[in-house]
PDB file of N, CA and C in Angstrom:
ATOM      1  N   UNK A   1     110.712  93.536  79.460  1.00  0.00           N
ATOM      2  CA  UNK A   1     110.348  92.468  80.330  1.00  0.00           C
ATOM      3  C   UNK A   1     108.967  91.960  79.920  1.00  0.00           C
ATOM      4  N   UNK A   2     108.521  90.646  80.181  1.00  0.00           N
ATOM      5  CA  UNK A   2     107.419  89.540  79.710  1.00  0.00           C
ATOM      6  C   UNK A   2     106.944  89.616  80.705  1.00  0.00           C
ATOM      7  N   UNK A   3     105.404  89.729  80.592  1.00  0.00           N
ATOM      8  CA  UNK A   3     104.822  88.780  82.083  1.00  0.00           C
ATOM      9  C   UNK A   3     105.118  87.007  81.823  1.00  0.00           C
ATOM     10  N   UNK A   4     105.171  87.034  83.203  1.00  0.00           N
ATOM     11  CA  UNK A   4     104.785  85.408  83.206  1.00  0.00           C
ATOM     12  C   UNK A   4     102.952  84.868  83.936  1.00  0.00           C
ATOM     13  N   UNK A   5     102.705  83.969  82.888  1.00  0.00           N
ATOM     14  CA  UNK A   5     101.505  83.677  83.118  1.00  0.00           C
ATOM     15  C   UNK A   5     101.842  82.263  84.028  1.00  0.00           C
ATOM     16  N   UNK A   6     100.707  82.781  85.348  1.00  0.00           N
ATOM     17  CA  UNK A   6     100.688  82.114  86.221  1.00  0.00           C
ATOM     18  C   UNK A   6      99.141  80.809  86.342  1.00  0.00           C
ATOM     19  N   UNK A   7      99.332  79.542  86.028  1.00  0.00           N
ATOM     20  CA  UNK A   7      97.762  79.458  85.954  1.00  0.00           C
ATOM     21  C   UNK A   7      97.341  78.621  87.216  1.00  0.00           C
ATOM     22  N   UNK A   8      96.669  77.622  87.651  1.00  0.00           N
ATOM     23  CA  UNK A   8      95.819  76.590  88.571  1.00  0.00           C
ATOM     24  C   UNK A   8      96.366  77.529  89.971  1.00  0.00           C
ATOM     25  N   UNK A   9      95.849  78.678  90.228  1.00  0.00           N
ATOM     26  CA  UNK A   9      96.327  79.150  91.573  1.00  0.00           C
ATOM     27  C   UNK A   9      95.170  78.613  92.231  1.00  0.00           C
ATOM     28  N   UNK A  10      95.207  78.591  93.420  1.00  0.00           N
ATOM     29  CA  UNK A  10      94.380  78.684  94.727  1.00  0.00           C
ATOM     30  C   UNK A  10      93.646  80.238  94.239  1.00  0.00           C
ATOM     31  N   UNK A  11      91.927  79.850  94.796  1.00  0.00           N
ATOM     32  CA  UNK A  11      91.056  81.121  94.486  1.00  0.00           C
ATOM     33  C   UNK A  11      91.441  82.356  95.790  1.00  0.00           C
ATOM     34  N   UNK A  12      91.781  81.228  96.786  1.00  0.00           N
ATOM     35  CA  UNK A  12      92.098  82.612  97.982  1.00  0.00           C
ATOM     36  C   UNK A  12      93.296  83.313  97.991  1.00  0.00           C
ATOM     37  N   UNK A  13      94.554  82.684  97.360  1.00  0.00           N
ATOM     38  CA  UNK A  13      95.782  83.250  96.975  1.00  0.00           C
ATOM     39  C   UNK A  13      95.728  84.777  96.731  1.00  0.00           C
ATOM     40  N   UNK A  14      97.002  85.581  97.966  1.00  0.00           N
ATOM     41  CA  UNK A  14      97.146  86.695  97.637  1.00  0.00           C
ATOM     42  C   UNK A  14      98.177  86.971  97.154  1.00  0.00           C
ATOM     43  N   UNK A  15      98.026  88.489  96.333  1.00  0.00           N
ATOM     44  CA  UNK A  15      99.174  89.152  95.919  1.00  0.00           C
ATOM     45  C   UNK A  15     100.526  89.131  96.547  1.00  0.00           C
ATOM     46  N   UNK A  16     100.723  88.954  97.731  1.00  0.00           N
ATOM     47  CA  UNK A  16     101.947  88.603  98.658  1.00  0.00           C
ATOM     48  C   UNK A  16     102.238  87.468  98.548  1.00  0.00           C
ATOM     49  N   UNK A  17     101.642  86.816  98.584  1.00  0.00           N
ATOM     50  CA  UNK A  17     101.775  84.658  98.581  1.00  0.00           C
ATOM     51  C   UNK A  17     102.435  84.705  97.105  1.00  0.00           C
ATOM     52  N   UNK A  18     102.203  85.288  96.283  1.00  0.00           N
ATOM     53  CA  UNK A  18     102.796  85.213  94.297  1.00  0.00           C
ATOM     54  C   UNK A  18     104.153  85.744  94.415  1.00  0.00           C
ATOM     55  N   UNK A  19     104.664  87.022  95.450  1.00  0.00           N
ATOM     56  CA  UNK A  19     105.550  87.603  95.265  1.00  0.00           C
ATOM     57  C   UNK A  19     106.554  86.730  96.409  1.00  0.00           C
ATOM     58  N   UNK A  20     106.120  86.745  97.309  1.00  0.00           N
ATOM     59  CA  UNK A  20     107.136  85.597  98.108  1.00  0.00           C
ATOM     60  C   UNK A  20     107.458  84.121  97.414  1.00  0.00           C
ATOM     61  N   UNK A  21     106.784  83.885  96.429  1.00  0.00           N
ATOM     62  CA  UNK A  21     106.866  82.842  95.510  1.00  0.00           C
ATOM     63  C   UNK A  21     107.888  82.812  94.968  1.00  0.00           C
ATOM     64  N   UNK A  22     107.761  83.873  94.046  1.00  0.00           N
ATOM     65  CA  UNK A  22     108.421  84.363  92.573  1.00  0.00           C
ATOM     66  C   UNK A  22     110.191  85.057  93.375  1.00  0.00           C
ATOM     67  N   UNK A  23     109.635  85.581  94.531  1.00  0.00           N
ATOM     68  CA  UNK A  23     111.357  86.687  94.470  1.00  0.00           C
ATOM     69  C   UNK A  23     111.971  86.124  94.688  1.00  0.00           C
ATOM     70  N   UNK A  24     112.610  84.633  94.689  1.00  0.00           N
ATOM     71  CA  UNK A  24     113.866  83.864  94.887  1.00  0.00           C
ATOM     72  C   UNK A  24     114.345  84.121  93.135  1.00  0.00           C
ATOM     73  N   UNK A  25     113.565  83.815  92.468  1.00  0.00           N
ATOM     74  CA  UNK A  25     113.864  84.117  91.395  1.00  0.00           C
ATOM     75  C   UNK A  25     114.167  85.670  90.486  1.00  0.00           C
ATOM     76  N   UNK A  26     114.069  86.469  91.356  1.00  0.00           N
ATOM     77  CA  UNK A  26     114.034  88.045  90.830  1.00  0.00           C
ATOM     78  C   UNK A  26     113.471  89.110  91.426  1.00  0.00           C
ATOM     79  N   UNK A  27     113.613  90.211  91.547  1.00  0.00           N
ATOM     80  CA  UNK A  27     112.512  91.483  91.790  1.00  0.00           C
ATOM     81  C   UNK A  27     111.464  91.203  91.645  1.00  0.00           C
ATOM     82  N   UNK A  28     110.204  91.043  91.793  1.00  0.00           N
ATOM     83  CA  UNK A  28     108.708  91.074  91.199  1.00  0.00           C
ATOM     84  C   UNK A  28     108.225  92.395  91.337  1.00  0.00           C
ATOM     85  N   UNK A  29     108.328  92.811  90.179  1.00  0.00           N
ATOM     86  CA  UNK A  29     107.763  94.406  89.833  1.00  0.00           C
ATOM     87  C   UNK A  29     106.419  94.442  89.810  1.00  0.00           C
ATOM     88  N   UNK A  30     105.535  93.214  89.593  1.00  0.00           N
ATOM     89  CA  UNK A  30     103.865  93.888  89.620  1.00  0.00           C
ATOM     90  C   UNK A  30     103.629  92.307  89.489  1.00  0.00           C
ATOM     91  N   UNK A  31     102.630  92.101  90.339  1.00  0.00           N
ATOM     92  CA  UNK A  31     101.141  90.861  89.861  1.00  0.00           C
ATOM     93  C   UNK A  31      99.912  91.328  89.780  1.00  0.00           C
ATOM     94  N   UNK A  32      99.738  91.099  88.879  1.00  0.00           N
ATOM     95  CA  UNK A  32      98.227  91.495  88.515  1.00  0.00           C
ATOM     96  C   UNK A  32      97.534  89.644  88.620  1.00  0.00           C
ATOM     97  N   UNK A  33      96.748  89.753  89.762  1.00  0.00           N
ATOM     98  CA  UNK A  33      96.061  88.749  90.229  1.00  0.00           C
ATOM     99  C   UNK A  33      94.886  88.447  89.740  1.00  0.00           C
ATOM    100  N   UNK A  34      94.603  87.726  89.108  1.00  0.00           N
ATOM    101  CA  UNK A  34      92.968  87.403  88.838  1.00  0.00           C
ATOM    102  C   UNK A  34      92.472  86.534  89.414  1.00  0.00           C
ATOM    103  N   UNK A  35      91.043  85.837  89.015  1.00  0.00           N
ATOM    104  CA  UNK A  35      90.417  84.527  89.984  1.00  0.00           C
ATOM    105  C   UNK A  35      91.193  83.112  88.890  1.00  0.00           C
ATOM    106  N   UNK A  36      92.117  82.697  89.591  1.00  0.00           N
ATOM    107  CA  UNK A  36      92.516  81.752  89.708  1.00  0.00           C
ATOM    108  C   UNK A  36      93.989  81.996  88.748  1.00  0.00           C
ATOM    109  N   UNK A  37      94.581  82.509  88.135  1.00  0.00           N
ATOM    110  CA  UNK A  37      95.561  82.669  87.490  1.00  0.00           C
ATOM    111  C   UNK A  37      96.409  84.471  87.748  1.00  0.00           C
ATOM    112  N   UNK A  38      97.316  84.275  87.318  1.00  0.00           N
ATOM    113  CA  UNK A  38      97.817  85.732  87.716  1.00  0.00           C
ATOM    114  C   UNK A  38      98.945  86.369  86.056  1.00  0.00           C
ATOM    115  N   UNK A  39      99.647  87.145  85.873  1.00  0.00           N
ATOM    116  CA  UNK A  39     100.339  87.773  85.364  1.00  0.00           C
ATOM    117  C   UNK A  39     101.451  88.623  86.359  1.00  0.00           C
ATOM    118  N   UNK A  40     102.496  87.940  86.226  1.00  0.00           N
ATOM    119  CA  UNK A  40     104.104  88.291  86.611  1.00  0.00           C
ATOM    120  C   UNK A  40     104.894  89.241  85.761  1.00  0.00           C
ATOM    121  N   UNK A  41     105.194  90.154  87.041  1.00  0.00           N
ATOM    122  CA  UNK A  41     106.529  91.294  85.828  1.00  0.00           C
ATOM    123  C   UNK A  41     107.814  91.238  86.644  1.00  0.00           C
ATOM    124  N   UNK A  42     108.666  90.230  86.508  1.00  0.00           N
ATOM    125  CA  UNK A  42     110.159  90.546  86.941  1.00  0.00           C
ATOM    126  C   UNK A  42     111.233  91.066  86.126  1.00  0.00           C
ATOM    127  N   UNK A  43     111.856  91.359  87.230  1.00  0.00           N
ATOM    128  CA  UNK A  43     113.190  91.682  86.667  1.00  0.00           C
ATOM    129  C   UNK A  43     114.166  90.477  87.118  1.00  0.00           C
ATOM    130  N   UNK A  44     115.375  90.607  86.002  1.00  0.00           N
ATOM    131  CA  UNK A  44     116.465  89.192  85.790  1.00  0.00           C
ATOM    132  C   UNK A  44     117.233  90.093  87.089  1.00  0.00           C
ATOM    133  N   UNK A  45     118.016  88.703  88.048  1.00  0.00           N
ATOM    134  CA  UNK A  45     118.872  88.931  88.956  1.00  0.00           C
ATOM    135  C   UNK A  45     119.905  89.386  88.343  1.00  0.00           C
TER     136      UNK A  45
END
């Protein structure tokens, strides 16, 4: 599995706000959050 690079986030954006994002599209196994961009690990439905 790839991360997906996440970029122009909101600076207050949390780790929950990325994963309620992302899980229509898959499991989200990990975000690693930074200031302003993030890194995605899913798994395929």
């Amino acid at each position: 599995m790839r991360p997906i690079f996440c970029g122009n986030i909101e600076f207050d954006a949390r780790q929950g706000d990325l994963e309620r994002l992302f899980r229509k599209y898959g499991k989200v196994d990990r975000v690693d959050l930074k200031s302003g961009f993030s890194l995605d690990d899913h798994s395929r439905p």
